[in-house]
N, C-alpha and C. Protein backbone atom coordinates (compact mmCIF):
# COMPACT_ATOMS: atom_id res chain seq x y z
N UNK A 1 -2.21 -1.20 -1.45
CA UNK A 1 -1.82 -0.01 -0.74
C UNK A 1 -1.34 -0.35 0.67
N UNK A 2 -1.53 -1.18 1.33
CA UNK A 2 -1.67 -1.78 2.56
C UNK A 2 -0.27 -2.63 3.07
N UNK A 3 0.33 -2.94 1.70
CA UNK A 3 1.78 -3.53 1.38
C UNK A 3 2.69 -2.11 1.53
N UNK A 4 2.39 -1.78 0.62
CA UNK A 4 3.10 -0.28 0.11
C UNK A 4 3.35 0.63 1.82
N UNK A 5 2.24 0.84 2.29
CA UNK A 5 2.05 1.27 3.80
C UNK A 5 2.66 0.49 4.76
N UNK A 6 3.04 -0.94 4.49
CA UNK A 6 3.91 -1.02 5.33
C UNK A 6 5.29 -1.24 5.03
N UNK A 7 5.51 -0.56 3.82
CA UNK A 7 6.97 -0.74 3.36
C UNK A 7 7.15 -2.03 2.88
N UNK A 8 6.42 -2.83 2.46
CA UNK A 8 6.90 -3.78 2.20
C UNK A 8 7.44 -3.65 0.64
N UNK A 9 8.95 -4.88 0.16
CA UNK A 9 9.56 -4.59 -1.33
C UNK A 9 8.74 -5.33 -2.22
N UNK A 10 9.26 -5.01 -3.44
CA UNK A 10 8.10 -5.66 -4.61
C UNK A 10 8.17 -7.03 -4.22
N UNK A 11 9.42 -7.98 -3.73
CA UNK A 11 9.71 -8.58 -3.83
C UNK A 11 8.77 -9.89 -2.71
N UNK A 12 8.79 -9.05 -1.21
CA UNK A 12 7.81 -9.44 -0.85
C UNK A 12 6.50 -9.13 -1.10
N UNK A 13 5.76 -8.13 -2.07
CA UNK A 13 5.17 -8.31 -1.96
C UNK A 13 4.19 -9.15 -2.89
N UNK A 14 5.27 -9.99 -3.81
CA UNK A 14 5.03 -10.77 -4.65
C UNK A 14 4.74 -12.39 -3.85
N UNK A 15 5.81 -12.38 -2.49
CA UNK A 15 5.76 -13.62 -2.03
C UNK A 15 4.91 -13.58 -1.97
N UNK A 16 4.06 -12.60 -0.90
CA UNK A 16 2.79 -12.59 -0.11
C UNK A 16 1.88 -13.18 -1.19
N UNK A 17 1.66 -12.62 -2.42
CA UNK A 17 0.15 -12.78 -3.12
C UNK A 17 0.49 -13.55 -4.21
N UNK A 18 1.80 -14.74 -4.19
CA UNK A 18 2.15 -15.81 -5.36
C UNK A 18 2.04 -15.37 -6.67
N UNK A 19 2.59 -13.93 -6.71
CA UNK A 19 2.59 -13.34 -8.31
C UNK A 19 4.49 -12.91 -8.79
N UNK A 20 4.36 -12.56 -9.71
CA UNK A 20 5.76 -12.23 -10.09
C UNK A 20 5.90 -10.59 -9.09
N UNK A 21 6.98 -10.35 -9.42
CA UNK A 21 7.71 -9.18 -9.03
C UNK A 21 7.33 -8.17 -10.16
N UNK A 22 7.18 -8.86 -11.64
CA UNK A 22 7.19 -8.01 -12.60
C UNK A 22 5.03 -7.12 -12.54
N UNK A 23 4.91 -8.41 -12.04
CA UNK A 23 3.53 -8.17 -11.88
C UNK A 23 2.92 -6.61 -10.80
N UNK A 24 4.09 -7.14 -9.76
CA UNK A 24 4.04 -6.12 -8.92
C UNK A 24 4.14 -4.71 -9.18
N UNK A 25 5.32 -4.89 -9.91
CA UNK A 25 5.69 -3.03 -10.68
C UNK A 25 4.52 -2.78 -11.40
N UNK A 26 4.06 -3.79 -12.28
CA UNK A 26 3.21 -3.20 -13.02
C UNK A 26 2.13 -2.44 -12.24
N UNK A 27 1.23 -3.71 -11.28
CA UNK A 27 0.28 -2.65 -10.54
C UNK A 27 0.49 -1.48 -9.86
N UNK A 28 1.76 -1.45 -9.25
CA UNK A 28 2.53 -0.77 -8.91
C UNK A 28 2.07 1.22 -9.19
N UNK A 29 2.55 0.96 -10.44
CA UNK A 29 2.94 1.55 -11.57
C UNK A 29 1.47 2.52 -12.10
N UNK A 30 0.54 1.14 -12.15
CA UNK A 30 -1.09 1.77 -12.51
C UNK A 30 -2.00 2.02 -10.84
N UNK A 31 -1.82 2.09 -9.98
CA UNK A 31 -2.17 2.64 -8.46
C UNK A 31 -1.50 4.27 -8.84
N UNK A 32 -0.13 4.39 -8.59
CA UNK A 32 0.65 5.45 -8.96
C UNK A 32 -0.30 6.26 -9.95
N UNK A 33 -0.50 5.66 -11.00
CA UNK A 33 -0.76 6.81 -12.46
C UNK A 33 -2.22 7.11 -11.94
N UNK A 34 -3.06 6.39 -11.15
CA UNK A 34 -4.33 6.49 -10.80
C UNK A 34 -4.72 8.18 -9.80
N UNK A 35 -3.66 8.09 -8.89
CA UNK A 35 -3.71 8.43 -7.95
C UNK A 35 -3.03 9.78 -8.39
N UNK A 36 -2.53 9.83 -8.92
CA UNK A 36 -2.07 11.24 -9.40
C UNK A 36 -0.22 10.91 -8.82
N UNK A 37 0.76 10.08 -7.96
CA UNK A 37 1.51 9.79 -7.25
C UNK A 37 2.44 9.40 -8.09
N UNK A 38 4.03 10.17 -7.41
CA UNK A 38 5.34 9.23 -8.22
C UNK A 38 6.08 8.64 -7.35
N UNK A 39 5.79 8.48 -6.02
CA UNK A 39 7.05 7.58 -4.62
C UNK A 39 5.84 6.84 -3.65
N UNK A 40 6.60 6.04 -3.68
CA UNK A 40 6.37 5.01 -1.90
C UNK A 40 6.18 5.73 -1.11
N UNK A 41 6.45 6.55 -1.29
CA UNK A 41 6.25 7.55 0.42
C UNK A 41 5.21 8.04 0.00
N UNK A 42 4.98 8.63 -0.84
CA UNK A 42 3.57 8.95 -1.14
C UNK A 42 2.36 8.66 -1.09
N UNK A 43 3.04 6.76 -1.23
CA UNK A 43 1.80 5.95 -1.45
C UNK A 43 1.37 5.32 0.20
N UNK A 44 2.58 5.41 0.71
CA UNK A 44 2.74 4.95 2.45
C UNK A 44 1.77 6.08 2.95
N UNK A 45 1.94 7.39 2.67
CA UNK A 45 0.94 8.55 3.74
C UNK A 45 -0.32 8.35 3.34
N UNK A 46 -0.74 8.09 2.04
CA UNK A 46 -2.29 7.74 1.50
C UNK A 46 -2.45 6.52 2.36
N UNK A 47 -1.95 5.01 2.27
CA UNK A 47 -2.20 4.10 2.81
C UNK A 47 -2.63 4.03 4.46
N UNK A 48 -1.88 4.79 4.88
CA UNK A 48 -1.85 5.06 6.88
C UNK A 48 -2.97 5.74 6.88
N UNK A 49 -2.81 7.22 6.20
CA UNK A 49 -4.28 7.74 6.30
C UNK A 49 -5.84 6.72 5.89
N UNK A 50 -5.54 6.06 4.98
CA UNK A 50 -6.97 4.81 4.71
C UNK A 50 -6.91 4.23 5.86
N UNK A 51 -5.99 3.70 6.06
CA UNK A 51 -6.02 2.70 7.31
C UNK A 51 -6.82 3.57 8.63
N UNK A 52 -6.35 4.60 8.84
CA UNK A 52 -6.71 5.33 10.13
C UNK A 52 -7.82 5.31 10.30
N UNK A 53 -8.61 6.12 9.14
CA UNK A 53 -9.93 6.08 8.66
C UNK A 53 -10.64 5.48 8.86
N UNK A 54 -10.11 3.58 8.12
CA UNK A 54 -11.93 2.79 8.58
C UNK A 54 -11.01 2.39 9.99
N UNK A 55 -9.88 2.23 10.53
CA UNK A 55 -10.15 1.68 12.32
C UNK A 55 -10.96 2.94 13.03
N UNK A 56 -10.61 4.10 12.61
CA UNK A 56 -11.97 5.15 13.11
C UNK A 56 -13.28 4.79 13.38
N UNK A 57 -13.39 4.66 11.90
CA UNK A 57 -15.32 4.27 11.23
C UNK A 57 -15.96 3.16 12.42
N UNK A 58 -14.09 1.97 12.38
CA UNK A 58 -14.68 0.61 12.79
C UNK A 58 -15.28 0.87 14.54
N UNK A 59 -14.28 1.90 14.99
CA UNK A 59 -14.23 2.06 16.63
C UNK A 59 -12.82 1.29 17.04
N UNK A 60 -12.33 1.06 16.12
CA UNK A 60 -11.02 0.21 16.67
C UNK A 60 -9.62 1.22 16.78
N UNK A 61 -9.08 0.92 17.83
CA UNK A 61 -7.98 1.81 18.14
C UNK A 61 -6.50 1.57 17.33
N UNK A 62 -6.09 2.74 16.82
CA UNK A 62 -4.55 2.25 15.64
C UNK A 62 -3.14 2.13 17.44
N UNK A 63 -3.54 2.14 18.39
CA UNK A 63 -2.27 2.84 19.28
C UNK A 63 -2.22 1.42 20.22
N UNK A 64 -1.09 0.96 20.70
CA UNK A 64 -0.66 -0.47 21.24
C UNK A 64 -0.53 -0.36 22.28
């Protein structure tokens, strides 16, 4: 989700974790069907909102 949130493409985000691309869609694909979700953008506003959340919990600030 954390890929997805930052926009990253299947493509990187296959570099990142030494898996295929095809691998990627797939999980892709089963996050989506989980979540009730059919777009990236969808999955980007869930992701930011998690993120916000535990730097909340943590005490850590999201702002630069």
């Amino acid at each position: 989700m954390i890929a997805l949130g930052d926009c990253l493409s299947n493509a990187e985000i296959a570099s990142a974790l030494f898996i295929s691309e095809r691998t990627v869609r797939k999980h892709i694909a089963s996050v989506f069907t989980k979540l009730g979700i059919s777009s990236r953008a969808e999955a980007a506003v869930i992701a930011s909102h998690q993120r916000r959340s535990l730097l909340s919990k943590s005490g850590v600030s999201d702002t630069f």
